[in-house]
Every structure is written in structure tokens, then in C-alpha cells.
Protein backbone atom coordinates (compact mmCIF):
# COMPACT_ATOMS: atom_id res chain seq x y z
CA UNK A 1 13.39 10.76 22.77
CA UNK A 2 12.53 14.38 21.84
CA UNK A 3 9.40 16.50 23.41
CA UNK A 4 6.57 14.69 21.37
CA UNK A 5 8.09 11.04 21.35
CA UNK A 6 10.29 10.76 18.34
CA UNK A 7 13.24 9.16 17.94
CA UNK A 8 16.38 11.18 17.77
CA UNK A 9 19.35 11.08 15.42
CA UNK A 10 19.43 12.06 11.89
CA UNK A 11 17.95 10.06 9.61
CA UNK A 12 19.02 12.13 6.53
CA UNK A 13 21.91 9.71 6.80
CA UNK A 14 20.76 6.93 6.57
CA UNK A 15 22.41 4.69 3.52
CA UNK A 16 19.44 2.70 2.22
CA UNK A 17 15.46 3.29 2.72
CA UNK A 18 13.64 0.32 3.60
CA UNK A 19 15.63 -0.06 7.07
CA UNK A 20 14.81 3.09 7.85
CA UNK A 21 10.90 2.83 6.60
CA UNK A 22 10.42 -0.47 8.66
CA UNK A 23 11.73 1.68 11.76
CA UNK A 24 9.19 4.68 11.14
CA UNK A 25 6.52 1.98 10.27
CA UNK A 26 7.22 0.08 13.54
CA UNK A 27 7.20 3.44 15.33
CA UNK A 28 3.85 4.62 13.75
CA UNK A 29 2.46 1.05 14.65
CA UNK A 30 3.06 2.12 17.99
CA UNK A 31 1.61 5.90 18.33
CA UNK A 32 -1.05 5.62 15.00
CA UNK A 33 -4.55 4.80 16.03
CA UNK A 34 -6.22 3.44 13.26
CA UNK A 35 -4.27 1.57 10.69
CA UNK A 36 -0.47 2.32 10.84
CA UNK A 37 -0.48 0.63 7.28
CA UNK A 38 -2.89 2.60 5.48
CA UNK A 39 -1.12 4.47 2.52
CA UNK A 40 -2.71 6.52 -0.67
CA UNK A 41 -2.12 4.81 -3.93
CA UNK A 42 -2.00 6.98 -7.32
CA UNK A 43 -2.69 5.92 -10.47
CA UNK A 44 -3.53 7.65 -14.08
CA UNK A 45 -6.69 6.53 -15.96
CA UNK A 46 -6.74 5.91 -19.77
CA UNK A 47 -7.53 9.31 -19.98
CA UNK A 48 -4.51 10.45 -18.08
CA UNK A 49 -6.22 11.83 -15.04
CA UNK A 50 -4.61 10.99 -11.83
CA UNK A 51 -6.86 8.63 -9.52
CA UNK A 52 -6.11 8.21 -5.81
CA UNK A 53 -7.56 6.03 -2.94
CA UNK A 54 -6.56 4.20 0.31
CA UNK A 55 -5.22 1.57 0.43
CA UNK A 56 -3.43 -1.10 3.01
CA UNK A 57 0.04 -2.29 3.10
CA UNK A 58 0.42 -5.81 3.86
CA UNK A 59 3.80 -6.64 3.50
CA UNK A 60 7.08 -4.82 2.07
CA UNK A 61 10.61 -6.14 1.80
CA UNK A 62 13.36 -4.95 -0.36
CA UNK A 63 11.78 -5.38 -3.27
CA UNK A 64 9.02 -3.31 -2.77
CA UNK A 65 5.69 -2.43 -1.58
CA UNK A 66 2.77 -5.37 -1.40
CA UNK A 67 -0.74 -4.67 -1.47
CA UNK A 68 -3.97 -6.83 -3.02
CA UNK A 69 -6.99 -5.80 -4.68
CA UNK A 70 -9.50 -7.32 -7.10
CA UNK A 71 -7.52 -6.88 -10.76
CA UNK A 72 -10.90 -5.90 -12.49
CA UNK A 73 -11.53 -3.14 -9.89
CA UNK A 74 -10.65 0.58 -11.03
CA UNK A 75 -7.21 0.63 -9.58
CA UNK A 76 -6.72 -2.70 -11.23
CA UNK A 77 -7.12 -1.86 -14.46
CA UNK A 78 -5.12 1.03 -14.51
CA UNK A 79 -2.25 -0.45 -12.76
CA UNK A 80 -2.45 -2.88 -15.93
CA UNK A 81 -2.52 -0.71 -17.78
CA UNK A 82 0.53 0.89 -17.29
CA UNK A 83 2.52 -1.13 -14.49
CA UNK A 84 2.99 2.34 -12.46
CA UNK A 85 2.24 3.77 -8.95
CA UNK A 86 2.82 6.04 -6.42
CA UNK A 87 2.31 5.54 -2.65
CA UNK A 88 2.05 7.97 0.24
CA UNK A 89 1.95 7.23 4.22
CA UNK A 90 1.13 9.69 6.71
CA UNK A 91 1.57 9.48 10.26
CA UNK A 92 0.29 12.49 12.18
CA UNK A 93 0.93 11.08 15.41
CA UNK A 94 5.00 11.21 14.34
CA UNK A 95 4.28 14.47 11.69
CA UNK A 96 6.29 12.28 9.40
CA UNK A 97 5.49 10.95 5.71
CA UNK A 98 6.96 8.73 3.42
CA UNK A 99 6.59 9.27 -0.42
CA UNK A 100 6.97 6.23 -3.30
CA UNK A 101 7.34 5.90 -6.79
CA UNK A 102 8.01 2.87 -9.20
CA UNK A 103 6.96 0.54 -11.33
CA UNK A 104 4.42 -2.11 -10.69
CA UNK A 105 4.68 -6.46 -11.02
CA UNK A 106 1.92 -9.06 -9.62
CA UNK A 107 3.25 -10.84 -7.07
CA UNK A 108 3.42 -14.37 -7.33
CA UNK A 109 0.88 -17.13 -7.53
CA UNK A 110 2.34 -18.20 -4.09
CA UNK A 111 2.26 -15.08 -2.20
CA UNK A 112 -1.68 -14.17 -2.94
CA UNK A 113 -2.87 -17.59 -2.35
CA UNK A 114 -0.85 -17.67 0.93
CA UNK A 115 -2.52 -14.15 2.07
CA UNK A 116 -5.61 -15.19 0.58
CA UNK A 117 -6.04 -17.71 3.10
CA UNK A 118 -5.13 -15.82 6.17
CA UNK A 119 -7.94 -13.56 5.71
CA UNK A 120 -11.03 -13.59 7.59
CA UNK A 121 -13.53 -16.13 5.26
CA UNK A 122 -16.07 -13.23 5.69
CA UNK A 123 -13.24 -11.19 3.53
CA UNK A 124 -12.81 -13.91 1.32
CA UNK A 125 -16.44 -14.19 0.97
CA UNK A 126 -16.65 -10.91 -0.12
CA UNK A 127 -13.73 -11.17 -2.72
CA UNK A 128 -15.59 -13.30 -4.50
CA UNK A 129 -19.16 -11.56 -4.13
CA UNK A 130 -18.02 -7.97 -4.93
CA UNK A 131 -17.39 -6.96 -8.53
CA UNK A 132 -15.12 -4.15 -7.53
CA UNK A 133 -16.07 -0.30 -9.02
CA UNK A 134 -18.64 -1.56 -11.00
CA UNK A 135 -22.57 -0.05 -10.84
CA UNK A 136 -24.59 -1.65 -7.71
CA UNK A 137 -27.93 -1.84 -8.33
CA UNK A 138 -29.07 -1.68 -4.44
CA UNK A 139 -27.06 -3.47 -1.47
CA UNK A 140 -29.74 -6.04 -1.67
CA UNK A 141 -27.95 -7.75 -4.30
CA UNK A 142 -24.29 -7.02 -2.92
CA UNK A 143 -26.35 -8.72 0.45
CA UNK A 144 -28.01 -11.53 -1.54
CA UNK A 145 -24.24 -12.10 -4.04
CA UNK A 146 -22.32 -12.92 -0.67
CA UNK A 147 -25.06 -15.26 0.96
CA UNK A 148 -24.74 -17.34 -2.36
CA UNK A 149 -21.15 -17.65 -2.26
CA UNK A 150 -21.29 -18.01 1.58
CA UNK A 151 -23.87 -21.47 0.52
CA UNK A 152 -21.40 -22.25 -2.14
CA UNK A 153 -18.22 -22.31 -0.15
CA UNK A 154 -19.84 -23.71 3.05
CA UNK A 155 -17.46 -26.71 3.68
CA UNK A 156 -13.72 -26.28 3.28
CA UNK A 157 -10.89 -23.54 2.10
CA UNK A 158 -12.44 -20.99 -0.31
CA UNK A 159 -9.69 -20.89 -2.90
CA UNK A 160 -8.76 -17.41 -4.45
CA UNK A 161 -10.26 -16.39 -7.57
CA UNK A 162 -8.48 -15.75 -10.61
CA UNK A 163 -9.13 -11.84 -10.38
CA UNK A 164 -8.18 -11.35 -7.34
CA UNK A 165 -4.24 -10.87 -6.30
CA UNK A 166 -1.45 -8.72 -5.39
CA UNK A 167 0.74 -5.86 -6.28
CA UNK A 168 4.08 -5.18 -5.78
CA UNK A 169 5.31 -1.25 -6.21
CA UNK A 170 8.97 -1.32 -6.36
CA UNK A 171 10.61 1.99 -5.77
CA UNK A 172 12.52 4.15 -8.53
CA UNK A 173 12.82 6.60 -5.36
CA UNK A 174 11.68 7.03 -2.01
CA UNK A 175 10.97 10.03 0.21
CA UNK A 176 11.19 10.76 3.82
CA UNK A 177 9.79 13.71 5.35
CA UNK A 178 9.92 14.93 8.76
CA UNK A 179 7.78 18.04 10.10
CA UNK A 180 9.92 20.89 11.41
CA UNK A 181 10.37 24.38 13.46
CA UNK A 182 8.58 27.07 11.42
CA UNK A 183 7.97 24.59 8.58
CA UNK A 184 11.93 23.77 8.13
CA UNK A 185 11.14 20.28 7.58
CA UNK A 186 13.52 17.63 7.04
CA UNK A 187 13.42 15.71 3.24
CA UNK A 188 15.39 12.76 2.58
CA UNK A 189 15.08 11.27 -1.41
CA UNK A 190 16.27 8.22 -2.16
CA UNK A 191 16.61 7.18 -5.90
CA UNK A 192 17.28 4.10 -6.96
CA UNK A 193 20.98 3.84 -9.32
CA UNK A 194 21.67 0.05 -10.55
CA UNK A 195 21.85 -2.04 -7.50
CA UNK A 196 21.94 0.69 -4.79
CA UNK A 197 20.61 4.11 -3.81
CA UNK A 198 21.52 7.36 -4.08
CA UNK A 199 20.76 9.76 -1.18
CA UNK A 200 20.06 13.50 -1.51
CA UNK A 201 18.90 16.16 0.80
CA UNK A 202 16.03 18.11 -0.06
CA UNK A 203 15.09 21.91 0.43
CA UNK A 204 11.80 21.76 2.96
């Protein structure tokens, strides 16, 4: 271990990226504070402005990156729209950052119902009661939507509704950045060729 805790050896040579981003997220799940997981997810609107917001990572394999939302939110419509996204995670506590871009599928039937149902019912409640980005009138009726569907759902699962499901980003390329001396940083991109990566060092 070096002076403020992180691993050493280079990870510039590393030959494929999600190995290497499960070790810096297991690392940042470790030394982060509040939500190792959090990342920012970017889309473009229909009238091509960028959009970006938080968002949590709950799962990731090589495949890509897995997060849910409510399809007829903002971010859900524009995803949609044009199937792309970009991701970033920061971890101060490591000064590292990991940078993604790629195209965009729904995960499958299968996988949101299963996550569905491991979520707190209060969250599922709210899935349900909260029509995502659209005008509130006064929390009054977000209060008085959720006490409804809490009366509704009172006995048994609460199944997922049909808005509400996952995304999967998978990569076209994937950076890894490292803070460094006198802003030398190391940069690591990894683009995706056929059924493998190609790996290229990048000026800081």
C-alpha cells in the first residue's frame, strides 16, 4: 500500500476492464462513505442537450452496467429514445474515476422482477406512487398517492409495474483515471474491438 491507502502496481496493464473496475469498486466500497455505487448518468434530450443526474449501480458483469429507473421518467425517455449513455464514478477517497460509454438494452423481464422484489416495500411503494419528472402539485398528493397504493397492496408481494425496469449500459470503451504528482495523472482507455479490448495509454 502507498501513503494514502491505494493499492500498488500498475494498472495501465491491465488486459480487460471489468476485473479491474470490480477491484477499484470493491476498494471504494471500503474507503467511500456514502454510496460507493453512486455514478452520473448522461443522456441527450430530443433537443440534443446533454442531461445528467445520479444515479446507483446495482449490478455489473461483463456485459455491462445495470441500473433501474421508472421508463416514463426523464432519463427514461431519452434513453429510449436513443439507446445511449454515458456513466461516470468518482471516488475521492481513492482520487480515482472511471469513465463509460455505450449503448443501452432493458434488461430482462427476469432480472427487474428479481430486484424488484428485494427492495424495501416502502421503495416499491413508491415505484408505483411516483410518476417520475412529471409536475407535483404539492407533496400532499405524492403523500396521499403512496398511502393508496400502500391500502392497495396491503397483503402479499407488490408485483412490478410495467414502467418500471432496468438498464443495461454496455461499454464501447471504458476509462480509468488515477490522480497524480503535479496533476500527471494516470489514464487507461479501453475500447471495445469485436470480442475483446483494446488498451491505450492516455496523455493526463
Amino acid at each position: 500500500m502507498n501513503e494514502i491507502g491505494l493499492t500498488t502496481g500498475d494498472f495501465t496493464t491491465a488486459d480487460e476492464p471489468f476485473t479491474l473496475f470490480g477491484d477499484w469498486l470493491e476498494e471504494a466500497t471500503k474507503s467511500e462513505i456514502n454510496d460507493p455505487n453512486a455514478m452520473s448518468l448522461a443522456t441527450v434530450d430530443p433537443d440534443g442537450l446533454p442531461d445528467v443526474r445520479m444515479v446507483l449501480l446495482k449490478d455489473f458483469d461483463g456485459r455491462g452496467f445495470v441500473f433501474y429507473t421508472n421508463f416514463e421518467s426523464r432519463k427514461g425517455g431519452e434513453i429510449l429514445a436513443t439507446r445511449k449513455a454515458a456513466l461516470g464514478f468518482h471516488w475521492k477517497s481513492l482520487r480515482r474515476q472511471v469513465r463509460v460509454r455505450g449503448d443501452v438494452e432493458i434488461v430482462s423481464n427476469e432480472e427487474a422482477d428479481a430486484y424488484f422484489q428485494s427492495r424495501a416495500r416502502g421503495s416499491r411503494i413508491g415505484a408505483w406512487a411516483s410518476k417520475q419528472s412529471r409536475p407535483l402539485e404539492s407533496r400532499f398528493a405524492l403523500e396521499k398517492a403512496v398511502a393508496e397504493y400502500t391500502a392497495r397492496f396491503n397483503i402479499g408481494e407488490i408485483p412490478r409495474p410495467d414502467y418500471w425496469s432496468g438498464f443495461r449500459v454496455v461499454p464501447r470503451s471504458i476509462e480509468f483515471w488515477k490522480d497524480g504528482a503535479f496533476r500527471l495523472h494516470d489514464r487507461v482507455e479501453f475500447r471495445r474491438e469485436g470480442d475483446g479490448w483494446t488498451r491505450t495509454r492516455l496523455y493526463p
